[in-house]
Protein backbone atom coordinates (compact mmCIF):
# COMPACT_ATOMS: atom_id res chain seq x y z
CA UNK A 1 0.00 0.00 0.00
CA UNK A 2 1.50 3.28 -1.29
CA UNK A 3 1.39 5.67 1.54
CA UNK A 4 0.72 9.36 0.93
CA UNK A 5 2.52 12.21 2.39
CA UNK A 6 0.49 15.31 3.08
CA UNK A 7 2.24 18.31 3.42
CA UNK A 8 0.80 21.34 5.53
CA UNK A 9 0.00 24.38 3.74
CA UNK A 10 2.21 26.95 4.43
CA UNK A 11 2.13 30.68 4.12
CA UNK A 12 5.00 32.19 2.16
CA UNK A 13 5.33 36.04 1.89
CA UNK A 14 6.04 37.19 -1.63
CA UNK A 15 8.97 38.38 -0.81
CA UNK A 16 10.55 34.82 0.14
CA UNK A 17 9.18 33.48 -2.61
CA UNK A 18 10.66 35.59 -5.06
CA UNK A 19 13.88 35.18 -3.44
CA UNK A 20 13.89 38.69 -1.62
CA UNK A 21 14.29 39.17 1.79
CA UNK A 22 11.23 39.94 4.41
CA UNK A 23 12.28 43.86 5.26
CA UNK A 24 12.28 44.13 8.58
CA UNK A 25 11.24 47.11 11.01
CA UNK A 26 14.04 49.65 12.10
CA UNK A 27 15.01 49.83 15.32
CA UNK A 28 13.76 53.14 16.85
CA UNK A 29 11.53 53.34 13.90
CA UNK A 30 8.63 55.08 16.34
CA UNK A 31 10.91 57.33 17.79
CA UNK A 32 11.43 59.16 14.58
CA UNK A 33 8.21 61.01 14.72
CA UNK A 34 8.65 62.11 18.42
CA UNK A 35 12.24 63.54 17.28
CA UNK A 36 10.26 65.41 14.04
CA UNK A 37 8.34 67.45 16.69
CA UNK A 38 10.53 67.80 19.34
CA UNK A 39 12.08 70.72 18.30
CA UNK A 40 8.55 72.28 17.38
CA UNK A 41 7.27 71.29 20.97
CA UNK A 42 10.57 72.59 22.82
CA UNK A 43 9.77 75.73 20.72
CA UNK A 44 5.98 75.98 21.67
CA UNK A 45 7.45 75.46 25.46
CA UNK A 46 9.74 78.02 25.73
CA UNK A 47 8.33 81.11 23.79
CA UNK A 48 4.86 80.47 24.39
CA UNK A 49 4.44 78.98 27.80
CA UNK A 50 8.20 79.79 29.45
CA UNK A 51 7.47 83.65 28.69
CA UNK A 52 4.03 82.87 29.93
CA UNK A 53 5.50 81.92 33.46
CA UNK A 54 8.22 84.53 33.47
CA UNK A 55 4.99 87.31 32.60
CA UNK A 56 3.53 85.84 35.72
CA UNK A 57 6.18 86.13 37.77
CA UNK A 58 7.23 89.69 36.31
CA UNK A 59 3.43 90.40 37.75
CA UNK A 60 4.26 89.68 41.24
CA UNK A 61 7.17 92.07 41.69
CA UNK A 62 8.13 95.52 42.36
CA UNK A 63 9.47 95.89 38.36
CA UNK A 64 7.87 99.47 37.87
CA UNK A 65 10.76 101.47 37.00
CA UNK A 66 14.00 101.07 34.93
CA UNK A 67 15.76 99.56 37.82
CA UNK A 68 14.70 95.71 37.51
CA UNK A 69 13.56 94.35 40.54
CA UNK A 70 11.71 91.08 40.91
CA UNK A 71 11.42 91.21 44.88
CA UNK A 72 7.90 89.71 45.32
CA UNK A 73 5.15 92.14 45.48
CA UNK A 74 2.33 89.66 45.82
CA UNK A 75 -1.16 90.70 44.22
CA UNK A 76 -0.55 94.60 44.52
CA UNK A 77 -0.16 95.03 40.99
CA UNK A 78 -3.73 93.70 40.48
CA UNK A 79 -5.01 95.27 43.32
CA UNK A 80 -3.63 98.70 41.99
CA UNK A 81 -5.26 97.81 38.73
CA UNK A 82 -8.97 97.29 39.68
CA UNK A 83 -8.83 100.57 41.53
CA UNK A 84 -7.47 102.57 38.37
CA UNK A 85 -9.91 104.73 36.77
CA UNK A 86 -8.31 104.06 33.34
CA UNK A 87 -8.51 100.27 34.44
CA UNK A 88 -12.13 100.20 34.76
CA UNK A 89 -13.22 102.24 31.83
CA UNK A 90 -10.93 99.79 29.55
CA UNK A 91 -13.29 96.74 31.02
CA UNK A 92 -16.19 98.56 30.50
CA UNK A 93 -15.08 99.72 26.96
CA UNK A 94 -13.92 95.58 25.89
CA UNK A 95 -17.25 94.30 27.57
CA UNK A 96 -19.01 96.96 25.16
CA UNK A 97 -16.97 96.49 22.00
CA UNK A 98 -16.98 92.80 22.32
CA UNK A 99 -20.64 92.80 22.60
CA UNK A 100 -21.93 95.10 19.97
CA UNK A 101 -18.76 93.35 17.48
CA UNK A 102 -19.83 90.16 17.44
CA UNK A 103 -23.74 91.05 17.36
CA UNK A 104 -23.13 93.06 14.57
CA UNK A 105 -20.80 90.60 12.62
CA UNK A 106 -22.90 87.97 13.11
CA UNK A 107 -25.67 89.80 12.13
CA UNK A 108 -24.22 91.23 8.80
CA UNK A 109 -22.28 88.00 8.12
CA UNK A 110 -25.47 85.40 8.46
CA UNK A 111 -27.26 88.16 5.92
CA UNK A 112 -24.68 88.10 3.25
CA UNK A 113 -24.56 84.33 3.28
CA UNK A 114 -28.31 83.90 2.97
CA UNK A 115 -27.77 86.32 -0.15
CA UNK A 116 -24.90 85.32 -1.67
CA UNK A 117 -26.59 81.07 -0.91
CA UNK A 118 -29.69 82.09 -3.20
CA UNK A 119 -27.62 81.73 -6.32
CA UNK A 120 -27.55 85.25 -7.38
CA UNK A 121 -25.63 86.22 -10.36
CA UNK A 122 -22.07 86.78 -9.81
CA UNK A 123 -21.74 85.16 -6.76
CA UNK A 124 -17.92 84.60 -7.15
CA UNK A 125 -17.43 89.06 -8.10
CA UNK A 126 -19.67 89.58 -4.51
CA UNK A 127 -18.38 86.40 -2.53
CA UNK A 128 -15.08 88.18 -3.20
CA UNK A 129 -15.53 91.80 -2.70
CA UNK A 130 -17.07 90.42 1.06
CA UNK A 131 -14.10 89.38 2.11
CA UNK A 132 -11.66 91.42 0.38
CA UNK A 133 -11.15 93.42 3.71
CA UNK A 134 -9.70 90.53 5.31
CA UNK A 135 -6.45 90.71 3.53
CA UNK A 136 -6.20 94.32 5.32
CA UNK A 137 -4.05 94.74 8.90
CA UNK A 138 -6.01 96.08 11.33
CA UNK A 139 -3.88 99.17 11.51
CA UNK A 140 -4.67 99.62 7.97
CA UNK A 141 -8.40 99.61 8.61
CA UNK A 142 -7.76 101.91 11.58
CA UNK A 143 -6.06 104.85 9.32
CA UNK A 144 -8.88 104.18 6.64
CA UNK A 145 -11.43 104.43 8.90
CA UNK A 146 -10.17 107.14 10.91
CA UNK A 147 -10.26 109.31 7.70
CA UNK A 148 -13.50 108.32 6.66
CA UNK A 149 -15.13 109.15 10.11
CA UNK A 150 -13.45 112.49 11.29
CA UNK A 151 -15.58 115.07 12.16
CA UNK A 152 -14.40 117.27 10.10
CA UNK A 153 -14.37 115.45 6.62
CA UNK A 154 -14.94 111.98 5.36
CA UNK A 155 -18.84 110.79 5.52
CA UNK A 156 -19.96 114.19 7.69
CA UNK A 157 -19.36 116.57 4.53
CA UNK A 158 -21.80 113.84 2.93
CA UNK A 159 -24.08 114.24 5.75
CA UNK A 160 -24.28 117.62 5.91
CA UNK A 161 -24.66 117.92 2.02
CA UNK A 162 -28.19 116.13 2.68
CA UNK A 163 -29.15 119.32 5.32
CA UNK A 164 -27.83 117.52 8.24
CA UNK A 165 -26.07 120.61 10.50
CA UNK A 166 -24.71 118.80 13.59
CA UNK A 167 -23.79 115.49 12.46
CA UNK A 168 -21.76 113.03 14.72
CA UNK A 169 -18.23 113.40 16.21
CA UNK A 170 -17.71 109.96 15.76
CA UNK A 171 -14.87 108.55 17.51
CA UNK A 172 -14.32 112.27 19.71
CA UNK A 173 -17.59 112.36 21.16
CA UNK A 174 -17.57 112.17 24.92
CA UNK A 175 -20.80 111.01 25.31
CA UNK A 176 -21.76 108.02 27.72
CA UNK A 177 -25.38 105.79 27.22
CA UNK A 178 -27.02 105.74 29.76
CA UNK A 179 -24.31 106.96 31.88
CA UNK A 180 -24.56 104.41 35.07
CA UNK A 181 -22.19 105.92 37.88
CA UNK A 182 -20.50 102.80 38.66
CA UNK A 183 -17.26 102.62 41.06
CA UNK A 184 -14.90 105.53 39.33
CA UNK A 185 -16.54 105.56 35.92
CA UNK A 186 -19.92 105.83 34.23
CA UNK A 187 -21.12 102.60 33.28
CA UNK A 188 -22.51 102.14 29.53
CA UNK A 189 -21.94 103.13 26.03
CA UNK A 190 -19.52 105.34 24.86
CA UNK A 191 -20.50 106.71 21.74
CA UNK A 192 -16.76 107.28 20.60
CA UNK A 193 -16.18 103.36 20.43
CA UNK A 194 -19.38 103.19 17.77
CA UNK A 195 -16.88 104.36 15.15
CA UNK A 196 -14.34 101.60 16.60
CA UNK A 197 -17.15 98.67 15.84
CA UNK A 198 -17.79 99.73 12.48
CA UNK A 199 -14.31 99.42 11.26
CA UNK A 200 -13.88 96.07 13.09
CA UNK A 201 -17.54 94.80 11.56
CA UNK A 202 -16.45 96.34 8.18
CA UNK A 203 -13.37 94.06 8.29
CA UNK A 204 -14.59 90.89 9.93
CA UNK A 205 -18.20 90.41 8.24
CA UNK A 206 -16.51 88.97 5.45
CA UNK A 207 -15.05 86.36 7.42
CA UNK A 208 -18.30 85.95 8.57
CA UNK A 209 -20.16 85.58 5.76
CA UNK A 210 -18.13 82.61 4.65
CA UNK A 211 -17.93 80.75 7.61
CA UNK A 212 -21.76 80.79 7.30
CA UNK A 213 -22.22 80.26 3.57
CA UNK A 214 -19.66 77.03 4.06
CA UNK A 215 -22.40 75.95 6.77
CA UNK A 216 -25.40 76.62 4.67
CA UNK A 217 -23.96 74.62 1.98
CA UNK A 218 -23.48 71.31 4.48
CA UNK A 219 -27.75 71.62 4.81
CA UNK A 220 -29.01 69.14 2.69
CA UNK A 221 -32.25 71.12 0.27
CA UNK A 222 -34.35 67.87 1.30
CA UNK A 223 -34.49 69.47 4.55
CA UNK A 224 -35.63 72.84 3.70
CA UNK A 225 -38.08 71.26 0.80
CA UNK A 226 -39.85 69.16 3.59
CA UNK A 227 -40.38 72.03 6.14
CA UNK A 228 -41.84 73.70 2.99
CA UNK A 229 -43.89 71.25 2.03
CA UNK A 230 -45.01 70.62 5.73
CA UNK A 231 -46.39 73.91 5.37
CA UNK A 232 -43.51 75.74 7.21
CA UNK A 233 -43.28 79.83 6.34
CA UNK A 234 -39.50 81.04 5.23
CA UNK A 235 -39.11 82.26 8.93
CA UNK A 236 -39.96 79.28 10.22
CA UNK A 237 -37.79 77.27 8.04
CA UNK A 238 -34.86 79.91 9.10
CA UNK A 239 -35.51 79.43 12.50
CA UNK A 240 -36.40 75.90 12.98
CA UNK A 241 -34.27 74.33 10.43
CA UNK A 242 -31.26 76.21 9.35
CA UNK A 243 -30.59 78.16 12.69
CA UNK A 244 -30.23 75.26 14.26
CA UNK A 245 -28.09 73.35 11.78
CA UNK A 246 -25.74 76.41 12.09
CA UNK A 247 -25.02 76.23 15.73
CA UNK A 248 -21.46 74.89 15.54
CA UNK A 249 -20.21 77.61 13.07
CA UNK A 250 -22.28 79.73 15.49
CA UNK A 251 -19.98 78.38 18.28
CA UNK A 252 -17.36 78.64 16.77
CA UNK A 253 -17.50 82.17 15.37
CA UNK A 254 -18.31 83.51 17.97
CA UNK A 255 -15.09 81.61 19.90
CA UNK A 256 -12.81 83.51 16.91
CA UNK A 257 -14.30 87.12 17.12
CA UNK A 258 -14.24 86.61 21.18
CA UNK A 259 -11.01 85.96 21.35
CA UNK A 260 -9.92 89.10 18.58
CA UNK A 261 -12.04 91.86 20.56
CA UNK A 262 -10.91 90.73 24.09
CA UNK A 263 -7.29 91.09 22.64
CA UNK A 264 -7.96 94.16 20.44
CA UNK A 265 -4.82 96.37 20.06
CA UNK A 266 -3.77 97.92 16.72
CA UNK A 267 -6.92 99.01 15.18
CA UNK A 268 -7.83 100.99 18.19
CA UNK A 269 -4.37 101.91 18.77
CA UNK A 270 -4.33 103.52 14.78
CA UNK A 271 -7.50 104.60 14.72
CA UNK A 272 -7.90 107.13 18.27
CA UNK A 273 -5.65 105.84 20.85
CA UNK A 274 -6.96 105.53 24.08
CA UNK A 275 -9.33 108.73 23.33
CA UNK A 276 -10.49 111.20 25.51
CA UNK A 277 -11.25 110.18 29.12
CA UNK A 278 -10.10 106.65 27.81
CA UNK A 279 -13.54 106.25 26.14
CA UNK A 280 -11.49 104.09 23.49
CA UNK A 281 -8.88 102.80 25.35
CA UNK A 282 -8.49 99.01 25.73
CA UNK A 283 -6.33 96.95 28.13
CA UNK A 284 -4.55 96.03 24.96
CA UNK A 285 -3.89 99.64 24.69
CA UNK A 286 -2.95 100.32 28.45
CA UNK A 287 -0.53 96.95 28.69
CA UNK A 288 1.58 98.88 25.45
CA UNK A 289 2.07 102.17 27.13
CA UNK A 290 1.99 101.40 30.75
CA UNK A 291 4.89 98.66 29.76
CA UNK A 292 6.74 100.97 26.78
CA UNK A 293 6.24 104.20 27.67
CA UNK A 294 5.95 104.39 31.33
CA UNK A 295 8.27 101.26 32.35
CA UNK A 296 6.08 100.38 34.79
CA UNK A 297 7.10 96.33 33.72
CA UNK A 298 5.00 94.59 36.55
CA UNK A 299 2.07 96.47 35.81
CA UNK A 300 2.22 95.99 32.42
CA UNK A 301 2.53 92.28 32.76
CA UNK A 302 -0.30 92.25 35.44
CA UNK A 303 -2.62 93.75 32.43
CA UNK A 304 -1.30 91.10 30.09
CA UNK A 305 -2.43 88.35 32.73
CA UNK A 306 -5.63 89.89 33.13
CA UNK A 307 -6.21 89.76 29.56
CA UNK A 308 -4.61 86.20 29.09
CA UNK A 309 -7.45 85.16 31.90
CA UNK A 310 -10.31 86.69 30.16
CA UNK A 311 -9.42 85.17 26.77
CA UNK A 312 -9.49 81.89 28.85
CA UNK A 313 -12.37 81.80 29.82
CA UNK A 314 -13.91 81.94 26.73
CA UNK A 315 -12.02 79.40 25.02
CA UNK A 316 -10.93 76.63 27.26
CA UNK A 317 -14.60 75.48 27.79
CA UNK A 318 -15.06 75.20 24.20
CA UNK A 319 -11.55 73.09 24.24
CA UNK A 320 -12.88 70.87 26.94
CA UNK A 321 -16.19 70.58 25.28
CA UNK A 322 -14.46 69.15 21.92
CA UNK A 323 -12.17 66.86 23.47
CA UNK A 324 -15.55 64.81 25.18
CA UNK A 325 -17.22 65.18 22.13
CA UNK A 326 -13.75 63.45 20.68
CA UNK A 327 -13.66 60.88 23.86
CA UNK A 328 -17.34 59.72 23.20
């Protein structure tokens, strides 16, 4: 009886079979990606978080002259702050820019998108001309706007070509709406930083617009078609179906714009200054001369903490809130 031999099927890589040798995996192969942002990371660590620290500590001492002195000072710097007249009229003026700039953007910006979404003629010429301001500096804007807007010239001869004989001052009114007493200043709206928003909307709405238009184009037309045909008006389809689709680009312009008027420096600072009575000063504003100009170095870095804080609060929740989304 013959016997049969049965060999076991083996698996032979290609590589074997064609006579070539199985490559085989580098030793330290995974650390070459850690080394590739190493230098990036001890970059990031040093000029972004070391001068971080040493701003902090700077904030805690008795720098306020030429002589440098870092004897600890504890929180007088901030104490001195929140007692300044200037100081308090630069929170009130942020908490009213920041307000009426992103209201306003948002506004104009949402508007623009529906328009330039309907499929209008042209749409690339208008798409463009919306956010041709964007490629403009700030400090640009500020001298442009600044022209436009004095009292004396610019839009006011227009104005007063059409009858009107006191038109505004713009950004040198003195005015204050409604003019709250509230610790050293007059809590509300000064009518100088209107002029201020209006160059920041003009050069922002653009962005605006197209972070919107990109989130109108995500909505599926089913969606609209079947509110309509459920009977749903325009406004309610607006408000019930694309409003809500558009809450994360909501989010997360409003995140962007947050974080640009709490940190506002160089269009206010080319356009008026701080202004008169510090109607359009900023702590942006303050940090630059009370650090360049005055030398007063732990002050000035107490203002930058202040500002770092504020800024921080507005955009490490919506950090934390992504990375859970991420997690789950």
């Amino acid at each position: 009886m013959e016997t049969v031999r049965t060999e076991a099927a083996v698996h032979v890589p290609a590589e074997t079979e064609r006579g070539v040798k199985p490559r085989r995996k580098r030793k330290g192969g995974r650390w070459v990606p850690v080394l590739m942002v190493l230098p990036s990371f001890a970059a990031i660590l040093v000029f972004v978080y070391g001068f971080i620290a040493w701003t902090g500590y700077v904030s805690l001492s008795n720098w306020n002259t030429l002589v440098k002195d870092l004897s600890f000072a504890g929180l007088s710097n901030f104490k001195f702050l929140f007692g300044d007249f200037r100081f308090q009229s630069d929170l009130r003026n942020t908490l009213m820019f920041t307000v009426l700039f992103i209201a306003a953007t948002m506004a104009i910006g949402i508007f623009l998108a529906m328009m330039v979404d309907a499929k209008i003629k042209a749409e690339a010429l208008f798409r463009n001309i919306f956010i041709f301001p964007m490629a403009l500096s700030f400090v640009v804007t500020g001298v442009v706007w600044q022209w436009i807007l004095n009292p004396s010239t610019g839009v006011n001869l227009i104005l007063k070509s059409f009858g009107m004989t006191d038109p505004p001052k713009w950004y040198t009114s003195t005015e204050i709406v409604p003019g709250i007493a509230w610790g050293l200043i007059d809590f509300g709206l000064p009518l100088a930083l209107i002029a201020v928003v209006i160059a920041a909307v003009w050069q922002m709405s653009g962005f605006t617009m197209a972070m919107y238009l990109a989130g109108l184009r995500a909505i599926p037309d089913e969606l609209r078609e079947a509110a309509r045909m459920d009977g749903a008006a325009e406004r309610q389809v607006f408000t019930r179906i694309i409003l809500p689709q558009l809450r994360p680009v909501t989010v997360s312009v409003v995140i962007i714009l947050g974080h640009i008027s709490l940190k506002i420096f160089d269009l206010i600072f080319a356009m008026t200054g701080p202004g008169a009575m510090f109607l359009t000063d900023v702590p942006g504003v303050y940090m630059f001369e009370t650090t360049f100009r005055g030398n007063h170095y732990a002050q000035g870095a107490a203002i930058a903490i202040i500002m770092l804080l504020f800024v921080s609060l507005l955009i490490v929740p919506y950090l934390f809130s992504s990375l859970k989304k991420e997690e789950g």
